[in-house]
Protein backbone atom coordinates (compact mmCIF):
# COMPACT_ATOMS: atom_id res chain seq x y z
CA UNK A 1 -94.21 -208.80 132.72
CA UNK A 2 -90.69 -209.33 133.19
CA UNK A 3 -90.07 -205.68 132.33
CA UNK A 4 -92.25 -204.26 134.61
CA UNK A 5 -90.50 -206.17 137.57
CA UNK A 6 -86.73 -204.80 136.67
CA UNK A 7 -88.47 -201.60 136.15
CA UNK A 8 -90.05 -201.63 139.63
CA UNK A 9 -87.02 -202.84 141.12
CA UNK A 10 -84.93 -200.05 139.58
CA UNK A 11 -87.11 -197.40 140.86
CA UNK A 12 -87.21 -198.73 144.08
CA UNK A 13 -83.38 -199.14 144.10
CA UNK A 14 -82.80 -195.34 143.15
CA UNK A 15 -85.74 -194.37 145.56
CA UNK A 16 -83.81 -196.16 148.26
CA UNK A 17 -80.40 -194.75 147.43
CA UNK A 18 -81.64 -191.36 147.34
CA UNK A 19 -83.05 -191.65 151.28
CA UNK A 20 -79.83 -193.36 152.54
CA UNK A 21 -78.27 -190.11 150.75
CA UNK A 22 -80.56 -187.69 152.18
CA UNK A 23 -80.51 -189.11 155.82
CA UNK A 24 -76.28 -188.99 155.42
CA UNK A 25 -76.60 -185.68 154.50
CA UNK A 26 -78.97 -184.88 157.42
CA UNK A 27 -76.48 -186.60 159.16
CA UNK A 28 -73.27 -184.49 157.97
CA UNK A 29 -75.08 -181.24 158.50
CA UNK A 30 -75.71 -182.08 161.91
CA UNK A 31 -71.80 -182.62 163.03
CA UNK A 32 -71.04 -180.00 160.62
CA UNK A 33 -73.29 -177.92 163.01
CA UNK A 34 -71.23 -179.45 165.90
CA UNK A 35 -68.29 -178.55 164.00
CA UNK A 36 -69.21 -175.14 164.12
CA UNK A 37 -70.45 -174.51 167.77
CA UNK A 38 -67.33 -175.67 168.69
CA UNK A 39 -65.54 -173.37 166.93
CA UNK A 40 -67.33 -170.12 168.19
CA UNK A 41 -66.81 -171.65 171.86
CA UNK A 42 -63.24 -171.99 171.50
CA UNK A 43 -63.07 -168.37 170.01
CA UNK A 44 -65.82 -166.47 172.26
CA UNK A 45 -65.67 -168.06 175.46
CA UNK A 46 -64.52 -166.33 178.08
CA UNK A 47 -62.49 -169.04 180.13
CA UNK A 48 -60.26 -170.15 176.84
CA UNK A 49 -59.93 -166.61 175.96
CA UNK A 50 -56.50 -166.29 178.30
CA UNK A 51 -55.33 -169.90 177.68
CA UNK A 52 -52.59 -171.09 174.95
CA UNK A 53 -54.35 -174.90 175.11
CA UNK A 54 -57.82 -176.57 175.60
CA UNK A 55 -59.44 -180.05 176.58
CA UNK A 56 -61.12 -181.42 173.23
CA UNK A 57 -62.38 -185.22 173.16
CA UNK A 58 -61.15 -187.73 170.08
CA UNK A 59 -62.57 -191.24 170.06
CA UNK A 60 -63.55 -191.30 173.45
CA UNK A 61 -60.29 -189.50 175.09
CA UNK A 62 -59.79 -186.04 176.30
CA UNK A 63 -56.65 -184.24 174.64
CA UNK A 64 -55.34 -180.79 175.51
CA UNK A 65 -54.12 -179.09 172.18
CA UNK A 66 -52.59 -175.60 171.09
CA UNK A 67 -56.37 -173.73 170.70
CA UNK A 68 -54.77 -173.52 166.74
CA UNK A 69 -54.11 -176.69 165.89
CA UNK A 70 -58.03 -177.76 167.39
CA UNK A 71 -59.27 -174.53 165.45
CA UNK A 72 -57.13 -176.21 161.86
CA UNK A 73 -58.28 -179.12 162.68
CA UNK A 74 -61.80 -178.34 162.65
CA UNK A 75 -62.00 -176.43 159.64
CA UNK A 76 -60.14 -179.02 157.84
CA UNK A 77 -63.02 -180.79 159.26
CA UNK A 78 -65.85 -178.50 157.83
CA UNK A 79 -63.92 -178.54 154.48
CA UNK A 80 -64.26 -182.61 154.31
CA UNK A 81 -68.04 -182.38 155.30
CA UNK A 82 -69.19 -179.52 152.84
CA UNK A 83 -67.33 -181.34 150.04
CA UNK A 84 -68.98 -184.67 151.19
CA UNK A 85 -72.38 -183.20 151.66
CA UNK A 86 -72.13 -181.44 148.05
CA UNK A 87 -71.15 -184.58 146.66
CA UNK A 88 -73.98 -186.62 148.13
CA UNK A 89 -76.49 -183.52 146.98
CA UNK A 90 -75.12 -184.06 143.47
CA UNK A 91 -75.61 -187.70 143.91
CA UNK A 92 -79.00 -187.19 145.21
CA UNK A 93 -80.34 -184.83 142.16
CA UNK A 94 -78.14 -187.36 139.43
CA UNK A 95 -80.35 -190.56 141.40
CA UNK A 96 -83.74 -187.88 141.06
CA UNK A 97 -83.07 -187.16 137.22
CA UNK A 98 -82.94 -190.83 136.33
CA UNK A 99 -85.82 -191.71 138.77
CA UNK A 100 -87.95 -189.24 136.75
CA UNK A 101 -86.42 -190.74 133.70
CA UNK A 102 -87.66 -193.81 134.10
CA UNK A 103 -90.53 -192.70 135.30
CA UNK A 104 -91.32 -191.20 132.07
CA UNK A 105 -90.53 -192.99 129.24
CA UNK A 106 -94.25 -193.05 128.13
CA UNK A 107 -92.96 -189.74 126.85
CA UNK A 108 -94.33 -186.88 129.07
CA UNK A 109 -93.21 -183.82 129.46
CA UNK A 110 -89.20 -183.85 130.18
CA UNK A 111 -89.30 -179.94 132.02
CA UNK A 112 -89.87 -181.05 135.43
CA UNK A 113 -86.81 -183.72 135.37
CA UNK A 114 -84.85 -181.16 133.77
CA UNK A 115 -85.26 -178.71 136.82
CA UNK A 116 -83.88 -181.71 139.61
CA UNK A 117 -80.35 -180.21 136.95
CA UNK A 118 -80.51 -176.84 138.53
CA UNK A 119 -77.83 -175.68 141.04
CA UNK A 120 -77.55 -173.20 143.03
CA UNK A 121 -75.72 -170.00 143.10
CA UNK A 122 -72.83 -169.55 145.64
CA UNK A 123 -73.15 -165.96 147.50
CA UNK A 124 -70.19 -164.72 145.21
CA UNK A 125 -71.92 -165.23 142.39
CA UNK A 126 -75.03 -163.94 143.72
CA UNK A 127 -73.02 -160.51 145.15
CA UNK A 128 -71.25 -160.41 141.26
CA UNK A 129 -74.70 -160.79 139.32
CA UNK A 130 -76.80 -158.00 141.81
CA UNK A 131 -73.74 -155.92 141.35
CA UNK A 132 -73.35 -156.69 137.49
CA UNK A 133 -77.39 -156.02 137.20
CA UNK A 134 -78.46 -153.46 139.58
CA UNK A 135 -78.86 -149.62 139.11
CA UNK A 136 -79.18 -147.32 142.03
CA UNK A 137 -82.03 -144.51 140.98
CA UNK A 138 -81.61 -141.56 142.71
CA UNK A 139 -84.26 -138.71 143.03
């Protein structure tokens, strides 16, 4: 009996840490999407296209800044979130792998856990292998 109650507790745990993880990540995306409206409304906007400086806010103060050091600053930015958010994704299918692990110890089939292990392909690796593995017919 006393098995089944860490077991249950352990599952729970890792259920729980992998929805504070997803929400965070929901959460990142969304300034991340911030991030980057701001950055093609300092670049395209007409009004800021003439001017050397421009009003950004910062913990509840407005700041005029070079339009560079804003733009470095916000990609420095975007860097931090996507290596955060990747992070918390890895965290998130490491948490799903030994959920399912636990979840099957009465020894059922292992392939479906095995798949949370996948990642995905960055578009330069996608662009090498349809290069490396296409042929062009011609008629």
């Amino acid at each position: 009996m006393e098995n089944v109650l860490k077991e249950q507790m352990m599952r729970e745990r890792l259920a729980e840490d992998i929805m504070v993880d997803k929400q965070l990540v929901v959460d990142l995306d969304r300034k991340r999407n911030q991030n980057r409206e701001a950055l093609g409304k300092l670049r395209k906007d007409k009004n800021l296209k003439n001017e050397s400086k421009a009003w950004i806010i910062l913990d509840d103060m407005f700041i005029k800044l070079p339009k560079d050091t804003i733009e470095k600053n916000i990609k420095s930015d975007q860097e931090k979130l996507d290596k955060k958010i990747n992070s918390l994704r890895d965290s998130i299918r490491d948490r799903a792998v030994e959920l399912g692990g636990i979840e099957n110890i009465n020894g059922k089939d292992n392939r479906k856990i095995e798949a949370f292990k996948l990642k995905g392909m960055s578009s330069k690796e996608v662009n090498k292998y349809v290069n490396d593995h296409s042929r062009v017919y011609r008629i």
